[in-house]
Each structure stands twice: as C-alpha cells, then as structure tokens.
N, C-alpha and C. Protein backbone atom coordinates (compact mmCIF):
# COMPACT_ATOMS: atom_id res chain seq x y z
N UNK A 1 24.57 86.92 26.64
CA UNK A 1 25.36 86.99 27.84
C UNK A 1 24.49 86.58 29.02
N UNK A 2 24.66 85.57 29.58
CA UNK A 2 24.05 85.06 30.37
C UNK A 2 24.08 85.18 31.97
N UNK A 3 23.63 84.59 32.92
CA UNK A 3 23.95 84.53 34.46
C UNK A 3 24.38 83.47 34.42
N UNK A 4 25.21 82.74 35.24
CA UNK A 4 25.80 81.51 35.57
C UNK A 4 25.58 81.49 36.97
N UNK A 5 25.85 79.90 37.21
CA UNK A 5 26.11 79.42 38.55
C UNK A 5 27.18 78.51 38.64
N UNK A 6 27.96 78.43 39.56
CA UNK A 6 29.06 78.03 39.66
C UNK A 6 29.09 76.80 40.85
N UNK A 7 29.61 75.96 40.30
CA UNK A 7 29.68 74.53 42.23
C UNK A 7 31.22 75.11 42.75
N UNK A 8 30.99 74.51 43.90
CA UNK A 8 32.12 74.98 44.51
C UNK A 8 33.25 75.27 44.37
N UNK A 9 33.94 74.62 43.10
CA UNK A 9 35.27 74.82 42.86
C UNK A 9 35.07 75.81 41.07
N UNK A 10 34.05 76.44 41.29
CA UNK A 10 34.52 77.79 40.58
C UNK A 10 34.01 77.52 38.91
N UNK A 11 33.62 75.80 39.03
CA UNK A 11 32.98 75.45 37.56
C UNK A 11 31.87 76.14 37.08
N UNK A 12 31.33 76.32 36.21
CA UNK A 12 30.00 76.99 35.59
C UNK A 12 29.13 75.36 35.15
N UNK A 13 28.12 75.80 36.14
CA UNK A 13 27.20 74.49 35.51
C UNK A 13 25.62 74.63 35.37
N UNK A 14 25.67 75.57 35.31
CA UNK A 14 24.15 76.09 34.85
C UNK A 14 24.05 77.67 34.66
N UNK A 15 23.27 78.06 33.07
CA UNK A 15 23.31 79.13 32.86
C UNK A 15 21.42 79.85 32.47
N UNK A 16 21.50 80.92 32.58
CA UNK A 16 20.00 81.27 32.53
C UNK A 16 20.18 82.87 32.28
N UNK A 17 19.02 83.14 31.48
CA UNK A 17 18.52 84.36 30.70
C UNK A 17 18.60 85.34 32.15
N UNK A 18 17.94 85.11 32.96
CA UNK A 18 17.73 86.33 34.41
C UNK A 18 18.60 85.58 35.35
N UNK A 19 18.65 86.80 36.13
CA UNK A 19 19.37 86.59 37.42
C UNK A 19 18.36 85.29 38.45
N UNK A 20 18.90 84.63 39.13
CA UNK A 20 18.70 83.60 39.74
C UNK A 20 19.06 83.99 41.77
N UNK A 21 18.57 84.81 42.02
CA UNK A 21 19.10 85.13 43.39
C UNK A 21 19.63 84.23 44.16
N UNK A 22 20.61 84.25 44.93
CA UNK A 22 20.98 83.51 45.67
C UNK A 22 21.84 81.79 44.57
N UNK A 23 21.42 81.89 43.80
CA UNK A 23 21.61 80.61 42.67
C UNK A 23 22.52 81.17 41.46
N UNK A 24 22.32 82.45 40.72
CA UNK A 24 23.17 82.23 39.43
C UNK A 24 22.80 84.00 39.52
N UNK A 25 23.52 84.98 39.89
CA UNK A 25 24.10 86.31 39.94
C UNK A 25 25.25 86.78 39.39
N UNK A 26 25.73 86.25 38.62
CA UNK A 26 26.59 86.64 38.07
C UNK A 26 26.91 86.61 36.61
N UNK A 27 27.18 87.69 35.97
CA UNK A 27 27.02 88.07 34.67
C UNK A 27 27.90 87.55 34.12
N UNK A 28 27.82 86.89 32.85
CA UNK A 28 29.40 86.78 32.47
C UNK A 28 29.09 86.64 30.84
N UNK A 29 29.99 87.02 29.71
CA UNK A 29 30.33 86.78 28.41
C UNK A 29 29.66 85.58 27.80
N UNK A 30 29.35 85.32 26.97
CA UNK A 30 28.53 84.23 26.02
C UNK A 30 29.95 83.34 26.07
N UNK A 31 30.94 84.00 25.42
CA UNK A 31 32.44 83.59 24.98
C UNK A 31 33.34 82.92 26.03
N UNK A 32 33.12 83.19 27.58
CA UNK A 32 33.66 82.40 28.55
C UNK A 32 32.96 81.42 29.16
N UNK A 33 31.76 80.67 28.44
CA UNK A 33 30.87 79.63 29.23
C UNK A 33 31.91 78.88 28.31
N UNK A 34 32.36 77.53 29.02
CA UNK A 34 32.54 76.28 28.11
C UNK A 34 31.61 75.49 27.45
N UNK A 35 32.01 75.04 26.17
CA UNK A 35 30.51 74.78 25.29
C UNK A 35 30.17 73.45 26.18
N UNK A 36 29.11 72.67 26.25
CA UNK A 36 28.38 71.60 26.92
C UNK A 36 28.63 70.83 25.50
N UNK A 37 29.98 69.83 25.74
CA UNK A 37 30.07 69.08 24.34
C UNK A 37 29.13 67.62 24.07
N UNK A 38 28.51 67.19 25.43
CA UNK A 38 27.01 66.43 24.91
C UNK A 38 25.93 66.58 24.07
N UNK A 39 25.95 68.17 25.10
CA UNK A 39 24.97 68.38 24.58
C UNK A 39 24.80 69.21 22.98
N UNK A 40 26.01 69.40 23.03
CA UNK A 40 26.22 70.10 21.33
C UNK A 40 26.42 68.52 20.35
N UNK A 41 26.47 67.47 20.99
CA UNK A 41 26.52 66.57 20.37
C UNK A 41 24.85 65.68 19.84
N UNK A 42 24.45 66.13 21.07
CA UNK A 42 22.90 65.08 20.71
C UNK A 42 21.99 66.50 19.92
N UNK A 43 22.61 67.66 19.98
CA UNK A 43 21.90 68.37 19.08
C UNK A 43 22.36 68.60 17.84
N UNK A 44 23.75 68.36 17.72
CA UNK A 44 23.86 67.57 15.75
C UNK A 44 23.20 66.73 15.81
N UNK A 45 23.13 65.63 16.59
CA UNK A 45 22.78 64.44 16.25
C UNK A 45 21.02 64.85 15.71
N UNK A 46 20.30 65.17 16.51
CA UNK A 46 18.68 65.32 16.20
C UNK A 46 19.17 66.25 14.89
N UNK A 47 19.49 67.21 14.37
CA UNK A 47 19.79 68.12 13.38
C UNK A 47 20.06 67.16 12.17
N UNK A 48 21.27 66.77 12.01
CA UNK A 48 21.31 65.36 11.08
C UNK A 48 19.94 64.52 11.05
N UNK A 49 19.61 63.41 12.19
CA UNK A 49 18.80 62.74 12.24
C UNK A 49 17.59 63.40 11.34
N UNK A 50 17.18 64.29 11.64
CA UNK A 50 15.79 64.92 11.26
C UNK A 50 15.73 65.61 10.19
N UNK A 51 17.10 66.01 9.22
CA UNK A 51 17.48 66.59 7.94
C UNK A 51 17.17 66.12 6.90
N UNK A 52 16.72 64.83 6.88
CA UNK A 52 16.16 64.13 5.38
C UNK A 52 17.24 63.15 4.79
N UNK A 53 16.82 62.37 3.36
CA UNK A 53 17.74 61.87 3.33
C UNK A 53 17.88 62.12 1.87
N UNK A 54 18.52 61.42 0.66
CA UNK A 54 17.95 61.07 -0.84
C UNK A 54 18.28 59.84 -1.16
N UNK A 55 17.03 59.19 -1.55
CA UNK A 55 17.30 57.77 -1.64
C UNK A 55 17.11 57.51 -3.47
N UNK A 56 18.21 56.67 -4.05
CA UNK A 56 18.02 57.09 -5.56
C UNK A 56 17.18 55.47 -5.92
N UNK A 57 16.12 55.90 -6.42
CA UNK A 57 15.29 54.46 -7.05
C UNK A 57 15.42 54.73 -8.42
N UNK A 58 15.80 53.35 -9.16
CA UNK A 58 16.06 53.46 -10.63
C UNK A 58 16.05 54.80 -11.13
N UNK A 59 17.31 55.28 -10.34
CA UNK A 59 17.97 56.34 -11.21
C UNK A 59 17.66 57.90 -10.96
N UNK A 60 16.54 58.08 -10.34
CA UNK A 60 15.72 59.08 -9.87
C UNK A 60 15.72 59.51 -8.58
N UNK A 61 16.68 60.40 -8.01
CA UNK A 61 17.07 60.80 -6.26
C UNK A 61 15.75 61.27 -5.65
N UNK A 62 15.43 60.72 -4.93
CA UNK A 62 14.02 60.55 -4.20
C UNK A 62 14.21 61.44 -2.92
N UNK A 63 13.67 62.66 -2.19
CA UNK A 63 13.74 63.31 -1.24
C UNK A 63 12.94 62.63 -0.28
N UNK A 64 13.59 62.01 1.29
CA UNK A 64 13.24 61.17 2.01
C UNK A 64 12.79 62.10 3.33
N UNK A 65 12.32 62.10 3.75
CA UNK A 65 11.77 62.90 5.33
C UNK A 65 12.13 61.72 6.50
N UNK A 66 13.12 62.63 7.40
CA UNK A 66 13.15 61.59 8.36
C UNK A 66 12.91 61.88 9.82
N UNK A 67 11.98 63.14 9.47
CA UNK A 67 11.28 63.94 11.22
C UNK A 67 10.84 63.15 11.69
N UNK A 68 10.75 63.29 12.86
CA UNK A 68 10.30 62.56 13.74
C UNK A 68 8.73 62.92 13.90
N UNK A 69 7.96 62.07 14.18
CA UNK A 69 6.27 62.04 14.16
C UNK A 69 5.32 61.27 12.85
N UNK A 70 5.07 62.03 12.11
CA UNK A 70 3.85 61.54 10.85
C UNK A 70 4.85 61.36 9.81
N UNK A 71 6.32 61.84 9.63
CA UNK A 71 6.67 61.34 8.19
C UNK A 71 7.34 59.94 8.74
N UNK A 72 7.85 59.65 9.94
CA UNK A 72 8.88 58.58 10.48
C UNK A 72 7.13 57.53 10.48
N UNK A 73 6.48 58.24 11.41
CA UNK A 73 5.17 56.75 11.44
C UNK A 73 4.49 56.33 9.57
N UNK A 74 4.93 57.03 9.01
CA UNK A 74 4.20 56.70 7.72
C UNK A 74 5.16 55.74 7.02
N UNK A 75 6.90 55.85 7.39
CA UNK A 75 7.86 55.17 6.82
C UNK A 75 7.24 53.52 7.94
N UNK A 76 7.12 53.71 9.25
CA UNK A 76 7.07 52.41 9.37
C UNK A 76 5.65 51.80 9.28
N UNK A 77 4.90 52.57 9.09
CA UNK A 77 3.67 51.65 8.84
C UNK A 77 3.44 50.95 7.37
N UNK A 78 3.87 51.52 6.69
CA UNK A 78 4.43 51.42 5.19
C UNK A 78 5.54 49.98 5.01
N UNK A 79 6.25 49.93 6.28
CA UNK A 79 6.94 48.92 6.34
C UNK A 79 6.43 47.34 6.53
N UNK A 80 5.55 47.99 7.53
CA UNK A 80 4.34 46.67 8.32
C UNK A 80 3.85 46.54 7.75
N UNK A 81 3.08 47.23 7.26
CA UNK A 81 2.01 46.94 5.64
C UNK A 81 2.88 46.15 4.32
N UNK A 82 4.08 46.52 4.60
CA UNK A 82 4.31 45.40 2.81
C UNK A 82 5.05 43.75 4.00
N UNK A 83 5.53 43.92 5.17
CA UNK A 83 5.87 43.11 5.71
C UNK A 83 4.68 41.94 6.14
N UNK A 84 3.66 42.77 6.22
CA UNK A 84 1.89 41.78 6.88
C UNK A 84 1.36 41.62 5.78
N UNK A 85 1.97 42.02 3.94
CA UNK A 85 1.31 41.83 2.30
C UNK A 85 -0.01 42.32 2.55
N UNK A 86 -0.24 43.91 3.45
CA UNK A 86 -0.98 44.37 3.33
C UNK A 86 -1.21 45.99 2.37
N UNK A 87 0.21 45.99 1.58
CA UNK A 87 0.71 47.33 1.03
C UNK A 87 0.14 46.35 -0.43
N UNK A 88 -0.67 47.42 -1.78
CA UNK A 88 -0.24 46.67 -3.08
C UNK A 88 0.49 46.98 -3.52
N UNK A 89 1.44 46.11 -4.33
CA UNK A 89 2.66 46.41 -4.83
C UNK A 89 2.39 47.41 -5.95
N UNK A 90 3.23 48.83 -5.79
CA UNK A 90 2.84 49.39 -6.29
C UNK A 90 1.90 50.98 -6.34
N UNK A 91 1.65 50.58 -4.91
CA UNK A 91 0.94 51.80 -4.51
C UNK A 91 1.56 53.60 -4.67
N UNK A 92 1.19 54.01 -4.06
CA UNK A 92 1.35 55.56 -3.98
C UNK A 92 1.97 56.00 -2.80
N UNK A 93 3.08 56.62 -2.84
CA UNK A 93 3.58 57.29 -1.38
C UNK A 93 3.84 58.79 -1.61
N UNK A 94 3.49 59.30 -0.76
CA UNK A 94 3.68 60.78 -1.00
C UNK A 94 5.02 60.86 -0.07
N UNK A 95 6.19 61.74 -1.05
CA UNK A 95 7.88 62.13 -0.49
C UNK A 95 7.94 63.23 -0.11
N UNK A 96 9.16 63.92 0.62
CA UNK A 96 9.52 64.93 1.04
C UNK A 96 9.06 66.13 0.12
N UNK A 97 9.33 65.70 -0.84
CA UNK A 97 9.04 67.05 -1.82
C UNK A 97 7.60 66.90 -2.16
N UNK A 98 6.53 66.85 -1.75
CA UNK A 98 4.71 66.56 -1.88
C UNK A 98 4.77 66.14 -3.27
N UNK A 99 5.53 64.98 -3.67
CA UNK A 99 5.27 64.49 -4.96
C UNK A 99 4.82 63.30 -4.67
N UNK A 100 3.48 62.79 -4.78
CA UNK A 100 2.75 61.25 -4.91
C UNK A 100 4.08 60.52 -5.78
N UNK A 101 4.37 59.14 -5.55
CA UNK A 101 4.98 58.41 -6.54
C UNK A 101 4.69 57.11 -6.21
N UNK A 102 4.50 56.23 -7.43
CA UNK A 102 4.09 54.77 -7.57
C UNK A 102 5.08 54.35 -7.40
N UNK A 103 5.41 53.21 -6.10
CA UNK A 103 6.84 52.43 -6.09
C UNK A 103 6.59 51.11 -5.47
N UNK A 104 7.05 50.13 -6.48
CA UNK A 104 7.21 48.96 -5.70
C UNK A 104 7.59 48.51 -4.43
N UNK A 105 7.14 47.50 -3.92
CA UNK A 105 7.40 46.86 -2.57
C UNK A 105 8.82 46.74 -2.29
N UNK A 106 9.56 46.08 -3.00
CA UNK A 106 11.20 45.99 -2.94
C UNK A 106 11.55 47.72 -3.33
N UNK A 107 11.36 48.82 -3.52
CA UNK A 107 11.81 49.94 -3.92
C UNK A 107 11.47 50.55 -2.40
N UNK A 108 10.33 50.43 -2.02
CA UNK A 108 9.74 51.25 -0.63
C UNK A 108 10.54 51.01 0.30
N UNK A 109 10.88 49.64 0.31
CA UNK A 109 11.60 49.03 1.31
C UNK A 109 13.09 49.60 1.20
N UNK A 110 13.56 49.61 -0.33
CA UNK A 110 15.05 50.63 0.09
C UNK A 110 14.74 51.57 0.45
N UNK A 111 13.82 52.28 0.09
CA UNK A 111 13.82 53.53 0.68
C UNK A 111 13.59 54.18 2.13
N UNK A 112 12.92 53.10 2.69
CA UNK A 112 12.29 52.79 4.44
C UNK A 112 13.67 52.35 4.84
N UNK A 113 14.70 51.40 4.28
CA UNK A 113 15.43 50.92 5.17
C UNK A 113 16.76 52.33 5.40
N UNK A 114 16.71 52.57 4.17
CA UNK A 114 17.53 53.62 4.13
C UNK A 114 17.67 54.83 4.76
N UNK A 115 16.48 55.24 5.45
CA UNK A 115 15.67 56.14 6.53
C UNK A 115 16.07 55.34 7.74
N UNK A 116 15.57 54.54 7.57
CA UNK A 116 15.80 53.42 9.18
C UNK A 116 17.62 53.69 9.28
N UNK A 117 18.70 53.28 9.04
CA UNK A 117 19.76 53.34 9.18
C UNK A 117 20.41 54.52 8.70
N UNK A 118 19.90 55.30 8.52
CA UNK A 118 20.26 56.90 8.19
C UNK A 118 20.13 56.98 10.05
N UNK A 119 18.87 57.11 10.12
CA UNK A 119 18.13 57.22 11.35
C UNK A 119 19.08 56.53 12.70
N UNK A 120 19.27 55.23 12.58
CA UNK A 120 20.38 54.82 13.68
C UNK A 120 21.97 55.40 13.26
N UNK A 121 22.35 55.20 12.30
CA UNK A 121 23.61 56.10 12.26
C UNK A 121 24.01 57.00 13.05
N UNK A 122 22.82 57.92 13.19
CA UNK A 122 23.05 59.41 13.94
C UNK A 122 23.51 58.62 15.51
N UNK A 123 22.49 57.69 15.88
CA UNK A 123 22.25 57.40 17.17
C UNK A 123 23.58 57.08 17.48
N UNK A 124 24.14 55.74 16.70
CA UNK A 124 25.46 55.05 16.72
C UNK A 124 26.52 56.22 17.54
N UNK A 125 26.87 57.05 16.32
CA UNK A 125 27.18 58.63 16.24
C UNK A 125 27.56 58.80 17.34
N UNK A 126 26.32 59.96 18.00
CA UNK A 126 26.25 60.03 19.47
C UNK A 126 27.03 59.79 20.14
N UNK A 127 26.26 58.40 20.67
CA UNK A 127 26.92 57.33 21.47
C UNK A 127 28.21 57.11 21.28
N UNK A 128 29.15 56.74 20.58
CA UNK A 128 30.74 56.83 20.28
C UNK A 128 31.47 58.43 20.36
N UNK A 129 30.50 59.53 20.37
CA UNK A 129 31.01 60.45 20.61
C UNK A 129 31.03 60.72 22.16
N UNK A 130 30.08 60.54 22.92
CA UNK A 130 29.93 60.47 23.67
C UNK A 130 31.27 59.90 24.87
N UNK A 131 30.97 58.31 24.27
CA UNK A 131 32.30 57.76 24.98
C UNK A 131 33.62 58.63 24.74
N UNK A 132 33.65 58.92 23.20
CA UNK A 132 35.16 59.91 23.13
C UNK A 132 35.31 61.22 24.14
N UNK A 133 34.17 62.07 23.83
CA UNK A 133 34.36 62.86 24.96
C UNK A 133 34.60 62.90 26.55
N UNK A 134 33.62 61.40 27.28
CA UNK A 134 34.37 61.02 28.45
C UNK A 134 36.01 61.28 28.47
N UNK A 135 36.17 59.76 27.49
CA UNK A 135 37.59 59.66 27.38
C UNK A 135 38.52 61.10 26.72
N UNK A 136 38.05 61.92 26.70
CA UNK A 136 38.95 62.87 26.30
C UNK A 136 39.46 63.09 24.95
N UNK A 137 38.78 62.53 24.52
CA UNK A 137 39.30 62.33 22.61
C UNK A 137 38.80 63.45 21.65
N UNK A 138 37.73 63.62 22.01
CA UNK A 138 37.02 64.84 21.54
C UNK A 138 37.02 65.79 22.61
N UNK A 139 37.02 66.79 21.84
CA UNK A 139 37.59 67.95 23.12
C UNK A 139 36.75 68.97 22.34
N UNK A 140 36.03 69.24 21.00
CA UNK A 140 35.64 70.67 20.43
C UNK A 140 34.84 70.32 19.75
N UNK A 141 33.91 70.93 18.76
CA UNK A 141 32.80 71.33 18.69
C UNK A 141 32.75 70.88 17.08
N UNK A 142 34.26 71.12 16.70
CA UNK A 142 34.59 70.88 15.26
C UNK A 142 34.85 69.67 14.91
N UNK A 143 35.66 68.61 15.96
CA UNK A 143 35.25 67.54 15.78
C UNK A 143 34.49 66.80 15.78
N UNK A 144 33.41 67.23 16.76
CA UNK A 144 31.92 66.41 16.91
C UNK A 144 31.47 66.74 15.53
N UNK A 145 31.47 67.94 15.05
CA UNK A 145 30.63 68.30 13.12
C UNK A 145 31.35 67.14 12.13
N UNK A 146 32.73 67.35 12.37
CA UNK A 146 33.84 66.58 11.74
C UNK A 146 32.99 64.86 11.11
N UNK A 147 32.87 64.40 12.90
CA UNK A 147 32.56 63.01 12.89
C UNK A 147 30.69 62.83 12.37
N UNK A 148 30.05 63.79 12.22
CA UNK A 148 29.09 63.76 11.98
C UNK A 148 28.63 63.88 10.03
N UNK A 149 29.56 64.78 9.85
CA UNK A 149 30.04 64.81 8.67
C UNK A 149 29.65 63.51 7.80
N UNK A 150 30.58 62.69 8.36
CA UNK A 150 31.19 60.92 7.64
C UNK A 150 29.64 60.29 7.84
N UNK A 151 28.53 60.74 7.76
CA UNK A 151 27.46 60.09 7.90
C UNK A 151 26.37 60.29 6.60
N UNK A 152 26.49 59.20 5.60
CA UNK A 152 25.89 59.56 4.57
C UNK A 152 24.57 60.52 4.49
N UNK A 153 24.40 60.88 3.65
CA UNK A 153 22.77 61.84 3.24
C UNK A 153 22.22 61.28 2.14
N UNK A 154 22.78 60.78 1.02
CA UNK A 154 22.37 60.11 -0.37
C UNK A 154 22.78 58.33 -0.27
N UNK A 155 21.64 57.70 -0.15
CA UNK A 155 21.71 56.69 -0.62
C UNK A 155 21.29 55.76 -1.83
C-alpha cells in the first residue's frame, strides 16, 4: 500500500514506499493504483527475453541462455568467430545447463540465430503492444501475457 501523487485532475502518477511531503501524502490501497500497462509490458518483455530458449540440434533439445551480459556476448562472439572462420568447426560451447558440447559451425549458428530472434521477437512484441495500448486496444494485463504467450520458447 503505497503513497501516491496525483496531477491536477485527480490522476495517480507516481507512487512511493514513504510519504513524500508536500509531493505524495496520501495513502491509498495497492488495488486502486491503475496498473502502468508499459510498463507491465517491457517487464514481460525483459522476463521472456531473458528466460532462455531450447534449440533442438539433431534431435537433442539444447537449453539456450539468453541473459543479457556474458551468456548473450558469448552467443555473439561465437557468431563473429565462425563468421571471420575464426571458430573450428566443431569446437566446444558450454549451454545453459553447464554441459560442454561439440557442435558444428552450421549447428552453432542455429542455435545463435535462434537466440538472436527469440531475442528480437520480445522487442517486436513490445513495440506493437505498445502502439496497441496508445491506441486503446489493449487495455489489461492479461492481454499483454496473452500476446506474449504466441512467442515461441522451443526452436
């Protein structure tokens, strides 16, 4: 249950843990803030985005990491490296699940690209939700999950 602050015509547009003197004094219910549907949107979106993926190489569902930092820079340097024929075909990549595995150049690459457009999907996402919510199309919390949903995890 938070403090709010209100603009002139009585909206709630900023909320905070303590009282805010003069700025946000007033107590009110968790249950009467209106949800911030952007921002409940770009936080599926990073939630998805950063959830992983499974990418199946000859037959075998491969657990993909798609956090952002050292597992995303290892997918693209991995990329540059077989793109500059500086990867040997064949090498060793360590996956989501700390299992080393030997995979070809054309195999790495599904599996990098498949991260890569897992990865923009979300973004796409967003962004079209985004516009819907301007436009009024999305209105709740269940449709933003809804549309997030339709975004593969297994490739």
């Amino acid at each position: 249950m938070p403090y709010v602050e209100r603009d002139a015509g009585g909206n709630i547009v900023g909320t905070f843990a303590n009282p805010q003197p003069g700025r946000a004094e007033e107590w009110v219910d968790a249950v009467d803030i209106p949800l911030d549907l952007p921002a409940y949107a770009a936080q599926r979106r990073w939630e998805i985005e950063t959830s992983g993926i499974t990418v199946s190489v000859a037959g075998e569902p491969i657990p993909v990491s798609t956090m952002r930092g050292d597992d995303r820079d290892a997918l693209q340097s991995t990329y540059t490296a077989i793109k500059d024929g500086l990867r040997q075909d064949g090498a060793t990549f360590k996956f989501a699940d700390g299992k080393p595995r030997r995979m070809s150049n054309a195999d790495m690459l599904t599996v990098i690209l498949a991260a890569l457009t897992h990865v923009q999907a979300c973004f796409n996402m967003e962004g079209d939700l985004l516009t819907n919510i301007e436009g009024g199309s999305i209105a709740t919390d269940a449709q933003i999950d809804a549309e997030f949903a339709t975004i593969p995890i297994s490739y």
